[in-house]
PDB file of N, CA and C in Angstrom:
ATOM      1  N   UNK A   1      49.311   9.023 -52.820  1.00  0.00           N
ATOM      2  CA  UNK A   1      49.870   8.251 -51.734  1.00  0.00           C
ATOM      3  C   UNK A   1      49.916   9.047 -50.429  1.00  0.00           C
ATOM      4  N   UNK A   2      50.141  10.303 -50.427  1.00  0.00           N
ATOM      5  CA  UNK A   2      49.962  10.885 -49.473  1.00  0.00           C
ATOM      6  C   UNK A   2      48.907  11.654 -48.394  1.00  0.00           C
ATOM      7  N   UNK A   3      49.039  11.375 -47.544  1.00  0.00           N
ATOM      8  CA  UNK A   3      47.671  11.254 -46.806  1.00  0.00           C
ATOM      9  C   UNK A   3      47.162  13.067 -46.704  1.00  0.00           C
ATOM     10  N   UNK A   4      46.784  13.978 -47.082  1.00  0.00           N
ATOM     11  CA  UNK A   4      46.239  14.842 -46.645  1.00  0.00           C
ATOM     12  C   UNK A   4      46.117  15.721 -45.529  1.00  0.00           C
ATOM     13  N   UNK A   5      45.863  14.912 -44.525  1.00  0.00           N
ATOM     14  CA  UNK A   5      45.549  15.262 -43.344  1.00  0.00           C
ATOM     15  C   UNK A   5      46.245  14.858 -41.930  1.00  0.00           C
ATOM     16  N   UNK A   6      47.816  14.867 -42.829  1.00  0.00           N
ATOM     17  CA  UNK A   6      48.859  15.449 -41.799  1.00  0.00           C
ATOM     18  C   UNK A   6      49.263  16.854 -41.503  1.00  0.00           C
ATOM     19  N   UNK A   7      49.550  16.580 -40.078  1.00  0.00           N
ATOM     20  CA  UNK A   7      49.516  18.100 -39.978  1.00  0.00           C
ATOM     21  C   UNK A   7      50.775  19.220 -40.602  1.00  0.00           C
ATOM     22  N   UNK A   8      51.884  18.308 -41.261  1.00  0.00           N
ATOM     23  CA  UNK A   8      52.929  19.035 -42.213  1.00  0.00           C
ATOM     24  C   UNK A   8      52.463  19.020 -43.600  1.00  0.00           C
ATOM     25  N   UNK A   9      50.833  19.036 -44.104  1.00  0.00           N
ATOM     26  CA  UNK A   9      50.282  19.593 -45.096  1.00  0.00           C
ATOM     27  C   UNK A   9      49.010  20.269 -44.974  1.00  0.00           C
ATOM     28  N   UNK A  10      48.805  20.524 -43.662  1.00  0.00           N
ATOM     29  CA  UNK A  10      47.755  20.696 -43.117  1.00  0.00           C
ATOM     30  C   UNK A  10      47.712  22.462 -43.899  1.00  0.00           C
ATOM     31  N   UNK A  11      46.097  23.093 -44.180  1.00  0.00           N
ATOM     32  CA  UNK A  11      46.941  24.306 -44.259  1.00  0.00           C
ATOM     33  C   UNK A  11      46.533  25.186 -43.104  1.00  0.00           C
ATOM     34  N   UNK A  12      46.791  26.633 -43.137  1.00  0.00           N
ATOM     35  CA  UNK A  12      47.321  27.152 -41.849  1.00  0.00           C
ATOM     36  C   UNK A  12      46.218  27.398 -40.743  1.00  0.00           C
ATOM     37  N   UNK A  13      44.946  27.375 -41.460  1.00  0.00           N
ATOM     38  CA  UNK A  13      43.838  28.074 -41.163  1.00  0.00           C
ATOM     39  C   UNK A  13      43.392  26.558 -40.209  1.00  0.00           C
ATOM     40  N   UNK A  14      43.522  25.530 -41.094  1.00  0.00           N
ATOM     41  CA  UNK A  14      43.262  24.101 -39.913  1.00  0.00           C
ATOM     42  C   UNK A  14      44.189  23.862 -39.192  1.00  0.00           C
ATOM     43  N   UNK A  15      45.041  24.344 -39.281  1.00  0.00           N
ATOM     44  CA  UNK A  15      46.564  23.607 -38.440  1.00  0.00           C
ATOM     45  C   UNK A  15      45.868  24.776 -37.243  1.00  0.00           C
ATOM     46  N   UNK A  16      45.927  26.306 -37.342  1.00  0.00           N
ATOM     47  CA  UNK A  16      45.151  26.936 -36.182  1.00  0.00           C
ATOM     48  C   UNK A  16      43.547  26.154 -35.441  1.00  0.00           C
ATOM     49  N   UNK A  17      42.832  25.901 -36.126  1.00  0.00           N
ATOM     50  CA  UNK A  17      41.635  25.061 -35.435  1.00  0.00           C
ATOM     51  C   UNK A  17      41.905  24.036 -34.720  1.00  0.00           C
ATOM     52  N   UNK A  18      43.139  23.101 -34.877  1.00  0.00           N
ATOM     53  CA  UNK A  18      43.403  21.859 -34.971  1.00  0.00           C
ATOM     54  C   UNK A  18      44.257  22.203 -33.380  1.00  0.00           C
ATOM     55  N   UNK A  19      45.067  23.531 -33.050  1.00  0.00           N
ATOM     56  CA  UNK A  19      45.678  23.255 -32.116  1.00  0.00           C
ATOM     57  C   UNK A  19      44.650  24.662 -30.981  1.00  0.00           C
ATOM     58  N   UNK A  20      43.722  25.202 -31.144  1.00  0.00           N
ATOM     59  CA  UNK A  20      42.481  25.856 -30.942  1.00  0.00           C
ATOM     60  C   UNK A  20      42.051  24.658 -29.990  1.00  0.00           C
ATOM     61  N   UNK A  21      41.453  23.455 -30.698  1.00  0.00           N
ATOM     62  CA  UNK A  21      40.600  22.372 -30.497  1.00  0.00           C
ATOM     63  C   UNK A  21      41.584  21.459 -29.300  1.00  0.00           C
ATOM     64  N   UNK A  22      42.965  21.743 -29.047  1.00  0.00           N
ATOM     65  CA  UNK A  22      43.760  20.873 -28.472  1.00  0.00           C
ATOM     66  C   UNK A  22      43.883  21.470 -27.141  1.00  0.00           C
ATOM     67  N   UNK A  23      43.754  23.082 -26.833  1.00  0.00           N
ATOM     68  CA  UNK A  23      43.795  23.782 -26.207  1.00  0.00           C
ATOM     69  C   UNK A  23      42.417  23.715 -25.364  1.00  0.00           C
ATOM     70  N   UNK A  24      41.577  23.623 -26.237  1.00  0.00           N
ATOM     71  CA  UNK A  24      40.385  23.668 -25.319  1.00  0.00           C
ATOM     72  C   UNK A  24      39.845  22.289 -24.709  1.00  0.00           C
ATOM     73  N   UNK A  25      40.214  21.133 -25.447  1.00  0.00           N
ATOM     74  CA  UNK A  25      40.432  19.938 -24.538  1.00  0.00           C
ATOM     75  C   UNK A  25      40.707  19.518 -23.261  1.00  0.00           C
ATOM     76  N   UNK A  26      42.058  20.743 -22.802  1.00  0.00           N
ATOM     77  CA  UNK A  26      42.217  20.446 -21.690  1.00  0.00           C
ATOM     78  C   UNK A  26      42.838  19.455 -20.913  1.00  0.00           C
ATOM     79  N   UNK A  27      43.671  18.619 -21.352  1.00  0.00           N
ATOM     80  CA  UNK A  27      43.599  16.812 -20.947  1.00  0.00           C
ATOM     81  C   UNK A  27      44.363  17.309 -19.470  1.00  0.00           C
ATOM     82  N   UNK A  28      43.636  16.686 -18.713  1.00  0.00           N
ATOM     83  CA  UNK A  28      44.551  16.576 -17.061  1.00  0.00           C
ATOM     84  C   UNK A  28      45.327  15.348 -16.778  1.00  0.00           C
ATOM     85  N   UNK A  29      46.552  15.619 -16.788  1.00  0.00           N
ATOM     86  CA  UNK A  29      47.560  14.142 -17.067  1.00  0.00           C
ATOM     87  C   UNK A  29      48.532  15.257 -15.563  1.00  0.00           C
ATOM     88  N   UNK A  30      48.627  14.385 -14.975  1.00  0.00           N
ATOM     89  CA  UNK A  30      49.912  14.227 -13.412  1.00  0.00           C
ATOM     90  C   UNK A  30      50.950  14.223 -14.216  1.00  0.00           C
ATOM     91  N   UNK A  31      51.161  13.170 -14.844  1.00  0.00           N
ATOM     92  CA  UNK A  31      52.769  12.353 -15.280  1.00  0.00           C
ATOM     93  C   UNK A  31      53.298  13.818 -16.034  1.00  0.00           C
ATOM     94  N   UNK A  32      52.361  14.428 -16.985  1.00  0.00           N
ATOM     95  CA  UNK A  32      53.355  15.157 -18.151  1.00  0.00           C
ATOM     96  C   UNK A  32      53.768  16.309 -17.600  1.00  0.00           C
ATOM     97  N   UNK A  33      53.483  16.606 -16.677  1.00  0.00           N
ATOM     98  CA  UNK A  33      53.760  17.842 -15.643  1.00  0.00           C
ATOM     99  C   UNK A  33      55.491  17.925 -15.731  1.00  0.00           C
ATOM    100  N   UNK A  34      55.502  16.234 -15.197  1.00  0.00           N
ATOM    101  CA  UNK A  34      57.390  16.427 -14.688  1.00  0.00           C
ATOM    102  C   UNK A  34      58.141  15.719 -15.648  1.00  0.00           C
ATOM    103  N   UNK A  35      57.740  15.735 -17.459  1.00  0.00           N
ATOM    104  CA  UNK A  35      58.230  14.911 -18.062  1.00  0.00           C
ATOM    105  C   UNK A  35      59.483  15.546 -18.370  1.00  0.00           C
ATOM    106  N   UNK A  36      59.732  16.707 -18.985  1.00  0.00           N
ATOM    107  CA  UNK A  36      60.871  17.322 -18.987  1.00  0.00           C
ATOM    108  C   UNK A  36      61.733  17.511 -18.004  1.00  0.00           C
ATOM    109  N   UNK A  37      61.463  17.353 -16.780  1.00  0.00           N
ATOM    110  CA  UNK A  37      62.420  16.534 -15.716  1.00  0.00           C
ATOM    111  C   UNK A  37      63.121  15.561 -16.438  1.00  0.00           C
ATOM    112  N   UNK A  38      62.212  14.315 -16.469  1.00  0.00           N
ATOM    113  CA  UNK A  38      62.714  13.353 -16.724  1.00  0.00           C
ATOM    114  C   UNK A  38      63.366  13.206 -18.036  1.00  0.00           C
ATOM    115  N   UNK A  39      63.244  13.835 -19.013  1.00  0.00           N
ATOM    116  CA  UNK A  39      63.804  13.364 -19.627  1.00  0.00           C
ATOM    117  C   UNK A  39      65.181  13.990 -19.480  1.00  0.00           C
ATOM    118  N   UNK A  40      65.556  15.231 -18.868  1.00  0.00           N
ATOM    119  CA  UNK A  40      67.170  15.775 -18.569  1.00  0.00           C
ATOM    120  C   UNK A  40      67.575  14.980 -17.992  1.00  0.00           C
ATOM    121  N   UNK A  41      66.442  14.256 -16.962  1.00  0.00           N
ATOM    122  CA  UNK A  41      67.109  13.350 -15.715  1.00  0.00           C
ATOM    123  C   UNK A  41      67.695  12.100 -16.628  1.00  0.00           C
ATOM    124  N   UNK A  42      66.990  11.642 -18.072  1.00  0.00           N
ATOM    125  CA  UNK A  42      67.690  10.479 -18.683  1.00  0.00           C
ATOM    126  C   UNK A  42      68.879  11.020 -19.045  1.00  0.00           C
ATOM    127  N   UNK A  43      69.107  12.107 -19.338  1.00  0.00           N
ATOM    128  CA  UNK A  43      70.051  12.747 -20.635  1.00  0.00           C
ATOM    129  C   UNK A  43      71.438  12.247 -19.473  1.00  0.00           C
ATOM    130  N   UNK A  44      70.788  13.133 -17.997  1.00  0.00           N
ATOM    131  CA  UNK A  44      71.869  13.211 -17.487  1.00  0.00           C
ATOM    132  C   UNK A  44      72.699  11.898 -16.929  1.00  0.00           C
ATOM    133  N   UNK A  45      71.061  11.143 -17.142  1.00  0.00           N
ATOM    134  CA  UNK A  45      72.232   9.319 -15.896  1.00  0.00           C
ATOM    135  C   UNK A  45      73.052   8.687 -17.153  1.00  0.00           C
ATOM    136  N   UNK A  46      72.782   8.966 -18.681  1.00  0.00           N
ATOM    137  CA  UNK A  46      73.731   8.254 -19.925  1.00  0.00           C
ATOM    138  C   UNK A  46      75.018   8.901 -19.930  1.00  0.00           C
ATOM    139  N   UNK A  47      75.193  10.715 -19.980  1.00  0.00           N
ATOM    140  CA  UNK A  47      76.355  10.998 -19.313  1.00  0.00           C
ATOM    141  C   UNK A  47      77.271  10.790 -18.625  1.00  0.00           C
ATOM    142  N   UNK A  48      76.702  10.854 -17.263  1.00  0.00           N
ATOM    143  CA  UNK A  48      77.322  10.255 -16.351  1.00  0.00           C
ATOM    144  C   UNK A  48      77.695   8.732 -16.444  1.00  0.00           C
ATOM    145  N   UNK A  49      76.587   8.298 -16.491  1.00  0.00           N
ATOM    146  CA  UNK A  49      77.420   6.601 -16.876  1.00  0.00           C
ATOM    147  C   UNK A  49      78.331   6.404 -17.301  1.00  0.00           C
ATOM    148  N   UNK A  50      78.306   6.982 -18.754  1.00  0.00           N
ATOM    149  CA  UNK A  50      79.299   6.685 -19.647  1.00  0.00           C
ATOM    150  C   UNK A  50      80.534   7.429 -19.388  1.00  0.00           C
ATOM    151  N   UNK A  51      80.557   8.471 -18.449  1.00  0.00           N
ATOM    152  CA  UNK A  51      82.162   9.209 -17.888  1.00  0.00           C
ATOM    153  C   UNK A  51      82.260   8.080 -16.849  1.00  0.00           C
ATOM    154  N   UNK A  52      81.418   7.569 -16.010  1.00  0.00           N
ATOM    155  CA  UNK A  52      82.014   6.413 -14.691  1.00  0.00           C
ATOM    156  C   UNK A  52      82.783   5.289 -15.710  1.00  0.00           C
ATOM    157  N   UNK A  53      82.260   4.782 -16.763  1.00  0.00           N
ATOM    158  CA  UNK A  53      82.913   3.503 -17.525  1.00  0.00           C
ATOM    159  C   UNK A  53      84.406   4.347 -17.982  1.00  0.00           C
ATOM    160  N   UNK A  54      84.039   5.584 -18.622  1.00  0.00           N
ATOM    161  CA  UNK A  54      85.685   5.483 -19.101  1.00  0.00           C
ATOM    162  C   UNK A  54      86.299   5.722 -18.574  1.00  0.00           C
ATOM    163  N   UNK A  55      86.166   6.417 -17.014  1.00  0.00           N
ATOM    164  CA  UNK A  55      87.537   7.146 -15.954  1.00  0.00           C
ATOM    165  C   UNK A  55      87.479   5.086 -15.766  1.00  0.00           C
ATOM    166  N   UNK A  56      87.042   4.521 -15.089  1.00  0.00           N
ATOM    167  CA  UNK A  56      87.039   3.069 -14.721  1.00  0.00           C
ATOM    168  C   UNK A  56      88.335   2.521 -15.689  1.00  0.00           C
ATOM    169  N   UNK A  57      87.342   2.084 -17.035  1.00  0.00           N
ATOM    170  CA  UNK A  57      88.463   2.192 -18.014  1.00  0.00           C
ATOM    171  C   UNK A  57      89.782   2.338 -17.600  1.00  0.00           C
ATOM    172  N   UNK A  58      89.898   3.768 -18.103  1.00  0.00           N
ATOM    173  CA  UNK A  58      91.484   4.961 -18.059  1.00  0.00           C
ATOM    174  C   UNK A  58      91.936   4.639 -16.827  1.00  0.00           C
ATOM    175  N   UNK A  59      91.611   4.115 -15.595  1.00  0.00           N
ATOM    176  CA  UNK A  59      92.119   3.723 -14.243  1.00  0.00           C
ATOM    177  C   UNK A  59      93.008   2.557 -14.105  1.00  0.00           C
ATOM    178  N   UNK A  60      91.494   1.515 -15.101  1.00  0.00           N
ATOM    179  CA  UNK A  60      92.387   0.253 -14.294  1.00  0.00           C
ATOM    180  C   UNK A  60      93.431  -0.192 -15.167  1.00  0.00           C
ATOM    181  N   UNK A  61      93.752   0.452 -17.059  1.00  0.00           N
ATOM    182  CA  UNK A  61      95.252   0.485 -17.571  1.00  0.00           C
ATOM    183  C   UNK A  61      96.316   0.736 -17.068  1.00  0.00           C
ATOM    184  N   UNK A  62      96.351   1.443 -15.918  1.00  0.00           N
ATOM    185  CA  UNK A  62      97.385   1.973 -14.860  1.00  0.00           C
ATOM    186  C   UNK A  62      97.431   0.960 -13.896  1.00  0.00           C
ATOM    187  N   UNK A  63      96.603  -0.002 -13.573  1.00  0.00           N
ATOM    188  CA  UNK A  63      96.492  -0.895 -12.159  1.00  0.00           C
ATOM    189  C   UNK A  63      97.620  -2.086 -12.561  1.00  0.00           C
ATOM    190  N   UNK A  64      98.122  -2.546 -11.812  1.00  0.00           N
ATOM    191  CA  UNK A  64      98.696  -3.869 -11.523  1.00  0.00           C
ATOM    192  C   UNK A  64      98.023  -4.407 -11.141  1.00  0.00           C
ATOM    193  N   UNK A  65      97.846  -4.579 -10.007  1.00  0.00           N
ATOM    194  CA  UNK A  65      97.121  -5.626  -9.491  1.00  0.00           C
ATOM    195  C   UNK A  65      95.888  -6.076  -9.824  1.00  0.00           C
ATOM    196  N   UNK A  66      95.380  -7.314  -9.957  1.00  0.00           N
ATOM    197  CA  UNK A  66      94.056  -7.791 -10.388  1.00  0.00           C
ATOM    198  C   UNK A  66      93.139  -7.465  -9.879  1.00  0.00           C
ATOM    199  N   UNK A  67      92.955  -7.482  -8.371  1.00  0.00           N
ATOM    200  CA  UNK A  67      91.983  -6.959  -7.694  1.00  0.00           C
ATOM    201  C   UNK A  67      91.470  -5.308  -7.553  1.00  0.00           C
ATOM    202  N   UNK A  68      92.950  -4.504  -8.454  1.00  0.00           N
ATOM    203  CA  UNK A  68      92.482  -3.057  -8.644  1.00  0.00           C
ATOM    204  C   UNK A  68      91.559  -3.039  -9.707  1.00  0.00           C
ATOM    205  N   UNK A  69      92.031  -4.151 -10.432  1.00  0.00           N
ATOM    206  CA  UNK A  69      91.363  -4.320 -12.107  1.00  0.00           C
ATOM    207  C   UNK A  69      89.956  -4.470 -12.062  1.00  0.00           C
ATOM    208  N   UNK A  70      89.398  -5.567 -10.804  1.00  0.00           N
ATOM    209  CA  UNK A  70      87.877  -5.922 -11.027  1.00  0.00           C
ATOM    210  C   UNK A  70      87.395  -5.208 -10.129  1.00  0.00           C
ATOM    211  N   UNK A  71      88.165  -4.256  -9.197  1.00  0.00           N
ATOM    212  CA  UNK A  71      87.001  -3.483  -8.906  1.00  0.00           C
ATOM    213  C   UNK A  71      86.894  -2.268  -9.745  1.00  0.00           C
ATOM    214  N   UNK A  72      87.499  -1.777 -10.732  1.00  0.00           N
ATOM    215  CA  UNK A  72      87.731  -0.946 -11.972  1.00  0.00           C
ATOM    216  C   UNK A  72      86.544  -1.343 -13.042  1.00  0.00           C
ATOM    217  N   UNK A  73      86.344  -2.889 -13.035  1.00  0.00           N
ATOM    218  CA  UNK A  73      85.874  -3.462 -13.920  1.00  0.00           C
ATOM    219  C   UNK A  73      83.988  -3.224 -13.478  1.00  0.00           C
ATOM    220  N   UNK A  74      84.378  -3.351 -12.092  1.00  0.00           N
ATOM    221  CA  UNK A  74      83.100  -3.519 -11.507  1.00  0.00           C
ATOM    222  C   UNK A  74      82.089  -2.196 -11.587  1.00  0.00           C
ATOM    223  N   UNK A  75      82.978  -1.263 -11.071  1.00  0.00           N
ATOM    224  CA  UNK A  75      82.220   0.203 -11.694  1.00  0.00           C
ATOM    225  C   UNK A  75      82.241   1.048 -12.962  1.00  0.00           C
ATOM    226  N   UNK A  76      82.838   0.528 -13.789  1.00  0.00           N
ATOM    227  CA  UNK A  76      82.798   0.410 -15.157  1.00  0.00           C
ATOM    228  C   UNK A  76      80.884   0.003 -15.757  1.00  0.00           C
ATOM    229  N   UNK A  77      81.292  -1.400 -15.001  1.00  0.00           N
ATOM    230  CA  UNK A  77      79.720  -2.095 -15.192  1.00  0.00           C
ATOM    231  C   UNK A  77      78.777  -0.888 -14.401  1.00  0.00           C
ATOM    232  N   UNK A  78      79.306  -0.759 -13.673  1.00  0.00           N
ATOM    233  CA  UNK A  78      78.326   0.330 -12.298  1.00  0.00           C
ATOM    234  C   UNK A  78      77.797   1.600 -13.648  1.00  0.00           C
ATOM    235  N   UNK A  79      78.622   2.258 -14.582  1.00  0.00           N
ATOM    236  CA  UNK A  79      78.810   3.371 -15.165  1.00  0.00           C
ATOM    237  C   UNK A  79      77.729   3.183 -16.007  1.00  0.00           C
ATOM    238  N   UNK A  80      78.349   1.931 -17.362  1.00  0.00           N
ATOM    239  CA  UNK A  80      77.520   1.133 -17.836  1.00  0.00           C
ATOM    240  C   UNK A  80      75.554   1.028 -17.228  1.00  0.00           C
ATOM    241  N   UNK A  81      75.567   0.499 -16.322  1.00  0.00           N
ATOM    242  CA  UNK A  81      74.628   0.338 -16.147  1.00  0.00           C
ATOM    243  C   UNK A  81      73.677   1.701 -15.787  1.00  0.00           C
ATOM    244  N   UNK A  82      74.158   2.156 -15.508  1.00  0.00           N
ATOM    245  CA  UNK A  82      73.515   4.003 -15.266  1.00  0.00           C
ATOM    246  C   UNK A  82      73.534   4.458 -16.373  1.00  0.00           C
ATOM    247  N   UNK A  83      73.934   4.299 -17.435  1.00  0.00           N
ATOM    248  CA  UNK A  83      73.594   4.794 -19.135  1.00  0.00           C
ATOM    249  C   UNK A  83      72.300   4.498 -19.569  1.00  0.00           C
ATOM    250  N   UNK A  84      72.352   2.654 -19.299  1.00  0.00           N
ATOM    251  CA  UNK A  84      71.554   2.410 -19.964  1.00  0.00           C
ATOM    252  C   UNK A  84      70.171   2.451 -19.526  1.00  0.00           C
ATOM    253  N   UNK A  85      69.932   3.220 -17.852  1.00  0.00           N
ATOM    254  CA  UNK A  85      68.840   3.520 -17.249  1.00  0.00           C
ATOM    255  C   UNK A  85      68.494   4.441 -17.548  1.00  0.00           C
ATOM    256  N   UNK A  86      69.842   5.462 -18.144  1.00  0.00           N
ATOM    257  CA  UNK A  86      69.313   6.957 -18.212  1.00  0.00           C
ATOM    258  C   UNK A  86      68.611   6.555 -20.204  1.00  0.00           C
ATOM    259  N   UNK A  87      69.193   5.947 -20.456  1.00  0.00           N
ATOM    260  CA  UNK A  87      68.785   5.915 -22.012  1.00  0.00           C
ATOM    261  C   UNK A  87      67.121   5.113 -21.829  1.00  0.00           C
ATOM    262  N   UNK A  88      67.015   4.387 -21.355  1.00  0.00           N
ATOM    263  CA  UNK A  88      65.671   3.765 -20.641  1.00  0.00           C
ATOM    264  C   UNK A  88      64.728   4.868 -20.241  1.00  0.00           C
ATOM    265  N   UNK A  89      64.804   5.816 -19.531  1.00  0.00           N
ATOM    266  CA  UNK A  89      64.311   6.909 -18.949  1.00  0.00           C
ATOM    267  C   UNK A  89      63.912   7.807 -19.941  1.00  0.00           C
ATOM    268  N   UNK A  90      64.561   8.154 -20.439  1.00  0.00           N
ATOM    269  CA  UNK A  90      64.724   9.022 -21.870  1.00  0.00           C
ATOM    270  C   UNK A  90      64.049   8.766 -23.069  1.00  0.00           C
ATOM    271  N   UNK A  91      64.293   7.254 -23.217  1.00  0.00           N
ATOM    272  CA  UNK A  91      63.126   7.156 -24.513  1.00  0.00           C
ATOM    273  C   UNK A  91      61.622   7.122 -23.978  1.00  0.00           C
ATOM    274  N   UNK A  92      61.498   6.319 -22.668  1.00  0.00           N
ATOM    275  CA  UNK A  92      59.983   6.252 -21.962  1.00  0.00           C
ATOM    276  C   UNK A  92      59.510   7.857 -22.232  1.00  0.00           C
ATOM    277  N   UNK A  93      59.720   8.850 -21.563  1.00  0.00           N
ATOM    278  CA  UNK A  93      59.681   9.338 -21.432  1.00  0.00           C
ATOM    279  C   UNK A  93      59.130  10.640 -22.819  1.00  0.00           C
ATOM    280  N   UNK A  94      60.276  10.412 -24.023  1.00  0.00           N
ATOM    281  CA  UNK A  94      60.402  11.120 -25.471  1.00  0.00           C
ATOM    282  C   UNK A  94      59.208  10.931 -26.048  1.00  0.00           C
ATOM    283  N   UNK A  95      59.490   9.504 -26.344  1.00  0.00           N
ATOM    284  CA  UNK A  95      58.567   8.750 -26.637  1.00  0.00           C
ATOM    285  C   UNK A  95      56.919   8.480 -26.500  1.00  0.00           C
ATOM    286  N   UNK A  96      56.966   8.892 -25.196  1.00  0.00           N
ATOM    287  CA  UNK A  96      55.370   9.341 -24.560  1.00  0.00           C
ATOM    288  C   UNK A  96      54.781  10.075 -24.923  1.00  0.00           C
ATOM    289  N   UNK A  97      55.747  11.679 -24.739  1.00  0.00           N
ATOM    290  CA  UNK A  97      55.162  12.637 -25.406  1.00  0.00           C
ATOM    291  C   UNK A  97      54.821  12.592 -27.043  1.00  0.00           C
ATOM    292  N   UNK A  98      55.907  12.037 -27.653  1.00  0.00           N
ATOM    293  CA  UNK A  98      55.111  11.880 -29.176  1.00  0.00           C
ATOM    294  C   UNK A  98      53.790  10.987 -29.275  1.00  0.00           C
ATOM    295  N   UNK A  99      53.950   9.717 -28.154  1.00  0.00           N
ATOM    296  CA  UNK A  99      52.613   9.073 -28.942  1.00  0.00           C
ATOM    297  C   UNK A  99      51.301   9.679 -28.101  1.00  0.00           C
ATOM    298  N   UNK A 100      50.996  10.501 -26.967  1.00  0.00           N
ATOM    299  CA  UNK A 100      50.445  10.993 -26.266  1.00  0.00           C
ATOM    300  C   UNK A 100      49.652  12.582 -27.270  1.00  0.00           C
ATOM    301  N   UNK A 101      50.789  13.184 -28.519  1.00  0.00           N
ATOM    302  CA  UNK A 101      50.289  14.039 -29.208  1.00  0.00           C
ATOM    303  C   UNK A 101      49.621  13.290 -30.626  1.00  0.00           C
ATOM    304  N   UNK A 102      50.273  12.119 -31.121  1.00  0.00           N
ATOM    305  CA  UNK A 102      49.952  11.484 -31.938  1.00  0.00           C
ATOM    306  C   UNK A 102      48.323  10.827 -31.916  1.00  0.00           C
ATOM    307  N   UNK A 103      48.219  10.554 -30.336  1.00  0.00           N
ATOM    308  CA  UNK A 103      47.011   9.707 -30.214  1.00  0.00           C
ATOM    309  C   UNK A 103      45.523  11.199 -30.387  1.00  0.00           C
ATOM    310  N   UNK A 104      46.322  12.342 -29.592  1.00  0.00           N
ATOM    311  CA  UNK A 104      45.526  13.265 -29.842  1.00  0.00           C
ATOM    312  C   UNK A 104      44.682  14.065 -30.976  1.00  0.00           C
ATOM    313  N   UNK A 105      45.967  13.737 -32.085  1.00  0.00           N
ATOM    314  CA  UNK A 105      45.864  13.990 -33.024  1.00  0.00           C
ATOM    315  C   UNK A 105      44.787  13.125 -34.023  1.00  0.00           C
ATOM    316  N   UNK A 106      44.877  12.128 -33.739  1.00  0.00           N
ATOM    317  CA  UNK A 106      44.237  10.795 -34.113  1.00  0.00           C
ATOM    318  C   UNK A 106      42.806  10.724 -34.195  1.00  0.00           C
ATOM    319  N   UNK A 107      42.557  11.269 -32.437  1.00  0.00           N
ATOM    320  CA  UNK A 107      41.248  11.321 -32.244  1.00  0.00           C
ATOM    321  C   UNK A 107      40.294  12.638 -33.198  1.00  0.00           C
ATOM    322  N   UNK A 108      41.270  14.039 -32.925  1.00  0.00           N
ATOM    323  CA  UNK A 108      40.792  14.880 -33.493  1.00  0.00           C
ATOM    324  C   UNK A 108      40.357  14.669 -34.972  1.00  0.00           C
ATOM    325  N   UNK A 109      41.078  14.044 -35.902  1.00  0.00           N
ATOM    326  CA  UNK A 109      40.949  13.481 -37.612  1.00  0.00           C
ATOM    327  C   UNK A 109      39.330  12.730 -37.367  1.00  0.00           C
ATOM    328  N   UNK A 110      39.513  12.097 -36.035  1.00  0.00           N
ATOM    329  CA  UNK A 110      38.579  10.661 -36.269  1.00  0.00           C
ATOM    330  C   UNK A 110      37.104  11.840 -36.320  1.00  0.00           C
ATOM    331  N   UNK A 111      36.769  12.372 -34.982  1.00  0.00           N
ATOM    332  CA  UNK A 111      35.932  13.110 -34.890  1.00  0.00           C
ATOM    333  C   UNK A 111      35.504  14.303 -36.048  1.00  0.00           C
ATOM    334  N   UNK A 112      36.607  14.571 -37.047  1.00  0.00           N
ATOM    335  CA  UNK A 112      36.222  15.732 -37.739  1.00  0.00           C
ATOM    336  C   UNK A 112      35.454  14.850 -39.036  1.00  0.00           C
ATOM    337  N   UNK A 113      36.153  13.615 -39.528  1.00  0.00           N
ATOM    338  CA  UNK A 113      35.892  12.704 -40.119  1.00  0.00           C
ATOM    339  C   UNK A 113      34.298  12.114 -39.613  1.00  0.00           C
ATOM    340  N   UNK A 114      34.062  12.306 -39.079  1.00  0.00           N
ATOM    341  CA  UNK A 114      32.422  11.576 -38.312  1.00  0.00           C
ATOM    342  C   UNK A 114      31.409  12.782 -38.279  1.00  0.00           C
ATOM    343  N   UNK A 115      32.147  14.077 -38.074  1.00  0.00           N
ATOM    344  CA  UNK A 115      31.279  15.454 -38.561  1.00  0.00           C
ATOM    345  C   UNK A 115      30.627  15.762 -39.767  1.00  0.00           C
TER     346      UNK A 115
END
């Protein structure tokens, strides 16, 4: 059932050719330059979000008045919504890089397979 020619059974001598062959490829990609930016930059807007919702939160239990409440409520949502950009950001981003090595990987099997 198990496929062979993954690279966590790969043995050591191909797993070296295999990342030899990845090296000398070369791929010129812009985007992956600043991906590890981005992805701290996701880490960091879910953080933050999620501290704007709970000080919001922890604020407006203290408020009387209604109108302290929805604007409490409102940047709560504000907090909220910066999570779920940074979590948006973050998987684009994770995510890329795995299927970007996956596809690489892919090709390399296909080509050794056609050798």
């Amino acid at each position: 059932m198990d496929d062979p020619k993954t690279t966590q059974g790969m043995a050591p001598e191909r797993r070296q050719q295999f990342e030899d062959d990845i090296a000398k490829v070369r791929v010129k990609t812009g985007g992956a330059a600043g991906e590890p930016r981005m992805i701290a930059l996701g880490i960091v807007l879910m953080v933050v979000g999620a501290a704007v919702a709970l000080v919001a939160y922890i604020v407006s239990t203290s408020q009387a008045d209604p109108r302290d409440v929805s604007s409490m409520i409102i940047l709560a949502v504000f907090g909220l919504t910066l999570a779920v950009a940074g979590m948006a950001v973050f998987l684009r981003y994770s995510i890329g890089r795995f299927l970007r090595f996956w596809l690489l990987r892919l090709i390399y099997e296909q080509q050794e397979r056609a050798a």
